[in-house]
C-alpha atoms as a PDB file:
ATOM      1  CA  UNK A   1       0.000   0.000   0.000  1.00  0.00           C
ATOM      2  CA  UNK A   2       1.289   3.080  -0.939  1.00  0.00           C
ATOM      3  CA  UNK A   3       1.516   5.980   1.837  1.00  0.00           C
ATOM      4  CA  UNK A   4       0.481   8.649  -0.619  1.00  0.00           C
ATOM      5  CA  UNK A   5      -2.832   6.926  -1.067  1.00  0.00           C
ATOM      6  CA  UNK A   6      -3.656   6.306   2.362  1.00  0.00           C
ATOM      7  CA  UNK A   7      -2.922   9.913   3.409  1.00  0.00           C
ATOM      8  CA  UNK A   8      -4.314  11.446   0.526  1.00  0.00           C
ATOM      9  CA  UNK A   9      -7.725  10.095  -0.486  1.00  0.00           C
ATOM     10  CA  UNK A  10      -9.589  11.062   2.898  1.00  0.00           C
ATOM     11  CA  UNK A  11     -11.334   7.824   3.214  1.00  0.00           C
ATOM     12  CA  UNK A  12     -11.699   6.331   7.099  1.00  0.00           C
ATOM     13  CA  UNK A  13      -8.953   4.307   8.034  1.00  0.00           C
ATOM     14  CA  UNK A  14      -8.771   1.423  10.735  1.00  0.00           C
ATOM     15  CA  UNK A  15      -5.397   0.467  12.775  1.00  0.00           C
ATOM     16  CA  UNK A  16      -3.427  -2.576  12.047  1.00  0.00           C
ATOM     17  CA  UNK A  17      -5.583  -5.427  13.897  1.00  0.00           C
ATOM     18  CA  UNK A  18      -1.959  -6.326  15.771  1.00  0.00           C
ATOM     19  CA  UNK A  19      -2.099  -3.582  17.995  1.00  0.00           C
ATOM     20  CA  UNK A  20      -4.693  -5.003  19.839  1.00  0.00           C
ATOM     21  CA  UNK A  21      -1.939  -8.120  20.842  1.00  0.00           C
ATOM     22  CA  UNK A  22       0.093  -4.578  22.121  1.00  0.00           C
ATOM     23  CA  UNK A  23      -3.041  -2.758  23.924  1.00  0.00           C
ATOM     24  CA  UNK A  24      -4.188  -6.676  25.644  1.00  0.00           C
ATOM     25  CA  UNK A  25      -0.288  -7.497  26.725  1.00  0.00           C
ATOM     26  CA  UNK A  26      -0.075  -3.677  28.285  1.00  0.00           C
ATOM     27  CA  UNK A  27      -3.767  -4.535  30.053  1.00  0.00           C
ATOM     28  CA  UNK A  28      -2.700  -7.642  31.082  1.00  0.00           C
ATOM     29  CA  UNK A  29       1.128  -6.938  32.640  1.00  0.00           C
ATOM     30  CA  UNK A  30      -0.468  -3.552  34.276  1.00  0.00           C
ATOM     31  CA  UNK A  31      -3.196  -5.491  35.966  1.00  0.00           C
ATOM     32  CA  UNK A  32      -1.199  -8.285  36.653  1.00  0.00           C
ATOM     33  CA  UNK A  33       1.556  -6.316  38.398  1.00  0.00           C
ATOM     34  CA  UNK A  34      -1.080  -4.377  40.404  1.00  0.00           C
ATOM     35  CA  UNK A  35      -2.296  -7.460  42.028  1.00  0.00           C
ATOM     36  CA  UNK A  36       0.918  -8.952  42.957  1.00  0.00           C
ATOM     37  CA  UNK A  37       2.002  -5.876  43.993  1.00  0.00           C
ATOM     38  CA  UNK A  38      -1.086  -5.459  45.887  1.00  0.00           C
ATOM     39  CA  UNK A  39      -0.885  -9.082  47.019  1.00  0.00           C
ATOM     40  CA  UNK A  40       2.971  -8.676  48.568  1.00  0.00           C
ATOM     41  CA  UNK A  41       2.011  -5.436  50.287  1.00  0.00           C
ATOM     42  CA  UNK A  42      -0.677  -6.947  52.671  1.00  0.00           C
ATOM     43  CA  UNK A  43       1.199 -10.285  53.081  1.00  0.00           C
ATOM     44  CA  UNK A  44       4.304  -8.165  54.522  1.00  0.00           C
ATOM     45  CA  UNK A  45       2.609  -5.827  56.112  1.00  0.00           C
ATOM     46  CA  UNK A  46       0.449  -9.037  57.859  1.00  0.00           C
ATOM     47  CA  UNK A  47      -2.848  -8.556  56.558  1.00  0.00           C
ATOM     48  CA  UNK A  48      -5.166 -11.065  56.445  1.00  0.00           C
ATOM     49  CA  UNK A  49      -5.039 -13.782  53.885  1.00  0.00           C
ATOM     50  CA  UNK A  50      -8.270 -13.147  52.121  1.00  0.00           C
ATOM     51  CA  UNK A  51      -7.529  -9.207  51.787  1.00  0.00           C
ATOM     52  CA  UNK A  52      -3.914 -10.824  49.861  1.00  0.00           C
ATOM     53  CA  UNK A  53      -6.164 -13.316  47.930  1.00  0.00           C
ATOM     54  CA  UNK A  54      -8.019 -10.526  46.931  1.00  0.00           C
ATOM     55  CA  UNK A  55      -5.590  -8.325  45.774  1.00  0.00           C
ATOM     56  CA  UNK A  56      -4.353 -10.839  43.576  1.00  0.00           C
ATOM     57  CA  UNK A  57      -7.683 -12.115  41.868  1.00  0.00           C
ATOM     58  CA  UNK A  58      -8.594  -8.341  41.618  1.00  0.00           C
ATOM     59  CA  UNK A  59      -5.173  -8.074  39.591  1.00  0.00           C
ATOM     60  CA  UNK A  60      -6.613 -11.079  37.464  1.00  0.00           C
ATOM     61  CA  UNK A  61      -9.820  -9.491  36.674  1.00  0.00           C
ATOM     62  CA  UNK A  62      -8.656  -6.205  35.857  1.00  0.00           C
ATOM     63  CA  UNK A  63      -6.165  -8.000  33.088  1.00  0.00           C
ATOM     64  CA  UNK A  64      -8.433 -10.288  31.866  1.00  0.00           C
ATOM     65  CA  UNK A  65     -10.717  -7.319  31.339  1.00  0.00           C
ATOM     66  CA  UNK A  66      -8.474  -5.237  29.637  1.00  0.00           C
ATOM     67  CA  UNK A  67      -7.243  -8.520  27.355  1.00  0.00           C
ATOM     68  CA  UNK A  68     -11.039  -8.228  26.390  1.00  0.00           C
ATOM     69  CA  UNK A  69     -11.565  -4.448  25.865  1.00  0.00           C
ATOM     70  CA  UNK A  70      -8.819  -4.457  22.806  1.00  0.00           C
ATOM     71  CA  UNK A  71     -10.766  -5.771  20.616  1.00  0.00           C
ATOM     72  CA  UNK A  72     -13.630  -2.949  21.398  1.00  0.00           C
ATOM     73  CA  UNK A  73     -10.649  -0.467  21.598  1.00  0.00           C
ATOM     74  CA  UNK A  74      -9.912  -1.574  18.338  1.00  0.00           C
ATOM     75  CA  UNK A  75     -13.034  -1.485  16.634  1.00  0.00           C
ATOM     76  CA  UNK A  76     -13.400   2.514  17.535  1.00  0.00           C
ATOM     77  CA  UNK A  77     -10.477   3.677  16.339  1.00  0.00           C
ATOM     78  CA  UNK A  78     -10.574   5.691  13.446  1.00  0.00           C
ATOM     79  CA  UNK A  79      -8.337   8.363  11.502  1.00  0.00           C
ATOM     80  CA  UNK A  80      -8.387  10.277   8.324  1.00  0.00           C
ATOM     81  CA  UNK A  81      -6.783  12.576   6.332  1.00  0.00           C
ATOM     82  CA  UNK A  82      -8.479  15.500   5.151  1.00  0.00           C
ATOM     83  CA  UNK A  83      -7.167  18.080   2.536  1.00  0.00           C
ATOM     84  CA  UNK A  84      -6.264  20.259   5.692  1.00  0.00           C
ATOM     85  CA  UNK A  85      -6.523  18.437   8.595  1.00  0.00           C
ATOM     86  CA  UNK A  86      -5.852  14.808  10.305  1.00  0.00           C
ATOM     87  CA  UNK A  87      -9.215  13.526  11.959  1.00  0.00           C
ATOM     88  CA  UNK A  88      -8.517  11.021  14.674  1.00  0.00           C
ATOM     89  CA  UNK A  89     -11.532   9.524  16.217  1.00  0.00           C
ATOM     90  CA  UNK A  90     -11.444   6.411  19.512  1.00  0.00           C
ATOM     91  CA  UNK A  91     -12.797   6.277  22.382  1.00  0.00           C
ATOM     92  CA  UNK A  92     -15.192   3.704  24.773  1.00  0.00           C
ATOM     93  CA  UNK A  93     -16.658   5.125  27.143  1.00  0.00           C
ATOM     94  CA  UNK A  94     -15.189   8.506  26.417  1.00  0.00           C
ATOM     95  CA  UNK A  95     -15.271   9.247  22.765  1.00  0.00           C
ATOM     96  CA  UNK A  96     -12.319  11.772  21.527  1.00  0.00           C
ATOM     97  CA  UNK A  97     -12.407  13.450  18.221  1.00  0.00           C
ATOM     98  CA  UNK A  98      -9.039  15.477  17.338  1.00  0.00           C
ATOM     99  CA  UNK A  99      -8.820  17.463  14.097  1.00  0.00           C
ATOM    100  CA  UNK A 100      -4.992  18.308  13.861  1.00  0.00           C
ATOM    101  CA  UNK A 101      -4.445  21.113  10.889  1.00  0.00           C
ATOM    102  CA  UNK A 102      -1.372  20.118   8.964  1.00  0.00           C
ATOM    103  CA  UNK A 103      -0.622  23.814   9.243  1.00  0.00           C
ATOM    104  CA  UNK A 104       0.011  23.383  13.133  1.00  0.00           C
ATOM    105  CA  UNK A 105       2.596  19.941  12.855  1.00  0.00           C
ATOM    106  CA  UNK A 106       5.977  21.018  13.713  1.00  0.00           C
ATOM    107  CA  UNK A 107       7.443  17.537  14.072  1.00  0.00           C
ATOM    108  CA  UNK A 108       6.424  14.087  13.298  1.00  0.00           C
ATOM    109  CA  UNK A 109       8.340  11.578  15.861  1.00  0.00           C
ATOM    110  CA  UNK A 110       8.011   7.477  14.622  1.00  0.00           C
ATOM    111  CA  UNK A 111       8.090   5.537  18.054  1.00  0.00           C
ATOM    112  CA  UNK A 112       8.246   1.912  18.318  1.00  0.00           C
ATOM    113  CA  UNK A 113       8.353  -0.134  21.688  1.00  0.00           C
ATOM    114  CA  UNK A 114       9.823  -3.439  22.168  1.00  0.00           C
ATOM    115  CA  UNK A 115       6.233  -5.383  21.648  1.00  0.00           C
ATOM    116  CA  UNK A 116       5.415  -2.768  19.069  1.00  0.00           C
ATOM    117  CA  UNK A 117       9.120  -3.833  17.061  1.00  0.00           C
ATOM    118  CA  UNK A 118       7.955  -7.798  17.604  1.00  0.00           C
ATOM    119  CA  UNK A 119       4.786  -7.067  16.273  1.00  0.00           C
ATOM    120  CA  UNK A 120       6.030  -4.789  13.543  1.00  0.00           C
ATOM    121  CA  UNK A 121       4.085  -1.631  14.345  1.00  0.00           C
ATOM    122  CA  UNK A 122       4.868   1.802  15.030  1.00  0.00           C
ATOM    123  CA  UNK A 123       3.295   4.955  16.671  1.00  0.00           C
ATOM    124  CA  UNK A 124       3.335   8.364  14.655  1.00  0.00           C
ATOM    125  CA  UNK A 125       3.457  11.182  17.344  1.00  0.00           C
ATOM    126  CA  UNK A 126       2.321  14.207  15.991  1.00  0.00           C
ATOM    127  CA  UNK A 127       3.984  17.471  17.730  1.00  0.00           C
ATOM    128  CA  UNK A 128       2.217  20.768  17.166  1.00  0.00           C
ATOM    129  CA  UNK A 129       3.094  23.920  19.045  1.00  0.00           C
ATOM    130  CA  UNK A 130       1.166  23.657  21.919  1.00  0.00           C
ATOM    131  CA  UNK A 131       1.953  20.567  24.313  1.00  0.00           C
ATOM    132  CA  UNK A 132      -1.567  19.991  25.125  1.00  0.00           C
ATOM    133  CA  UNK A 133      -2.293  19.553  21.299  1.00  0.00           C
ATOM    134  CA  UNK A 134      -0.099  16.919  20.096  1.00  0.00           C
ATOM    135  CA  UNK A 135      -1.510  13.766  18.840  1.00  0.00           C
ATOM    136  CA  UNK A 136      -0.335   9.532  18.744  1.00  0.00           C
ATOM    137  CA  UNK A 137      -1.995   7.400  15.809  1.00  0.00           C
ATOM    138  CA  UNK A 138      -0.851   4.208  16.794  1.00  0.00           C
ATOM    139  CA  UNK A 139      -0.701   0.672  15.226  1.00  0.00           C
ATOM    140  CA  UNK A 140       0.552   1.421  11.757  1.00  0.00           C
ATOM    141  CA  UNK A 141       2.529  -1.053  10.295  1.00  0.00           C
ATOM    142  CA  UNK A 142       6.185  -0.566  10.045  1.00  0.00           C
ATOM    143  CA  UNK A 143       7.180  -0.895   6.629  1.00  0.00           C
ATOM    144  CA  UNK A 144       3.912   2.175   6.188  1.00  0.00           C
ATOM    145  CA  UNK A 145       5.083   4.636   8.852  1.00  0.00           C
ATOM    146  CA  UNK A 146       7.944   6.666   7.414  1.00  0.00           C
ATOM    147  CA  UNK A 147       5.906   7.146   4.591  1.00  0.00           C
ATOM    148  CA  UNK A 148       3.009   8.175   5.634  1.00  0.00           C
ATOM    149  CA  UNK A 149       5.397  10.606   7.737  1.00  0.00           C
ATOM    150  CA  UNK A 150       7.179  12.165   4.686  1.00  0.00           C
ATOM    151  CA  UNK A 151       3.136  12.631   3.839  1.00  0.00           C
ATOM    152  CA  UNK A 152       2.187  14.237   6.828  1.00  0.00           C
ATOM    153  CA  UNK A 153       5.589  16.276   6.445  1.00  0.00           C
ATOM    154  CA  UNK A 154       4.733  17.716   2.987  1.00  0.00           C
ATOM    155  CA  UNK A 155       1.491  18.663   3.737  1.00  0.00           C
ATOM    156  CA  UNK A 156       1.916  20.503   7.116  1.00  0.00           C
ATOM    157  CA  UNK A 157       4.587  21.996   4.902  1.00  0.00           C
ATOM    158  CA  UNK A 158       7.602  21.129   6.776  1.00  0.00           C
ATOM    159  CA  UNK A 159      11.118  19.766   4.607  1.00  0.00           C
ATOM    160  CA  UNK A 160      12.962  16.562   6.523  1.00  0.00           C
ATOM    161  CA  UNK A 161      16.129  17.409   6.870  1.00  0.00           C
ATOM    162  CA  UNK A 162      17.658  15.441   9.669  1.00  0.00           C
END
């Protein structure tokens, strides 16, 4: 697929369907951690067993339910490129819809995690000049990403020269 088209011809876009392995092994090790680390704080400090066994089956749940929310994660993320704009749409239970003017990108940063390198996906982090504006479109495959940068690049208007 070539980046030009996917940037250019404004249709909805999906993510890669692997980042929801990435999103349901961060769930998982976060809720997993909490619970042991719940568990080991009450069995040092002496609490009772069933406050420990809860703490650790709490820790269970909470992965097991975010192993099952990726797939809904998933399914609601949406971007787009307009002629002047990227539209990024996700959200559950809180829907967020950013419109990022290409005019406002002053950087495009490619980030790729250890699980995100095994799975072969990267994260473009879109810098504008206000912090609290920047953007993350996640789950784009690898071999896609510095294209669709050198896209984003042109069109905010901004020449590559690293």
């Amino acid at each position: 697929m070539d980046a030009t088209a996917v940037v250019l011809d404004g249709r909805e876009h999906s993510l890669d369907p692997r980042v929801r392995i990435l999103w349901a092994l961060n769930s998982a090790l976060v809720g997993l951690a909490a619970g042991a680390a719940g568990a080991i704080v009450c069995a040092v400090l002496g609490g009772p067993a069933w406050l420990t066994a809860l703490s650790a089956t709490a820790g269970v749940v909470f992965a097991a339910i975010g192993v099952l929310s990726a797939g809904a994660l998933w399914r609601r993320w949406r971007w787009r490129a307009l002629d002047d704009a990227l539209e990024l749409r996700h959200g559950l239970v809180v829907v967020r819809e950013s419109l990022v003017p290409y005019r406002r990108i002053q950087q495009i940063d490619v980030e790729r995690g250890p699980i995100e390198r095994m799975l072969d996906l990267s994260t473009l982090v879109l810098r504008t000049a206000a912090a609290t504006t920047d953007a993350r479109l996640p789950g784009i495959p690898a071999e896609h990403a510095a294209g669709l940068r050198e896209v984003l690049l042109a069109r905010a208007g901004i020449d590559d020269a690293v």
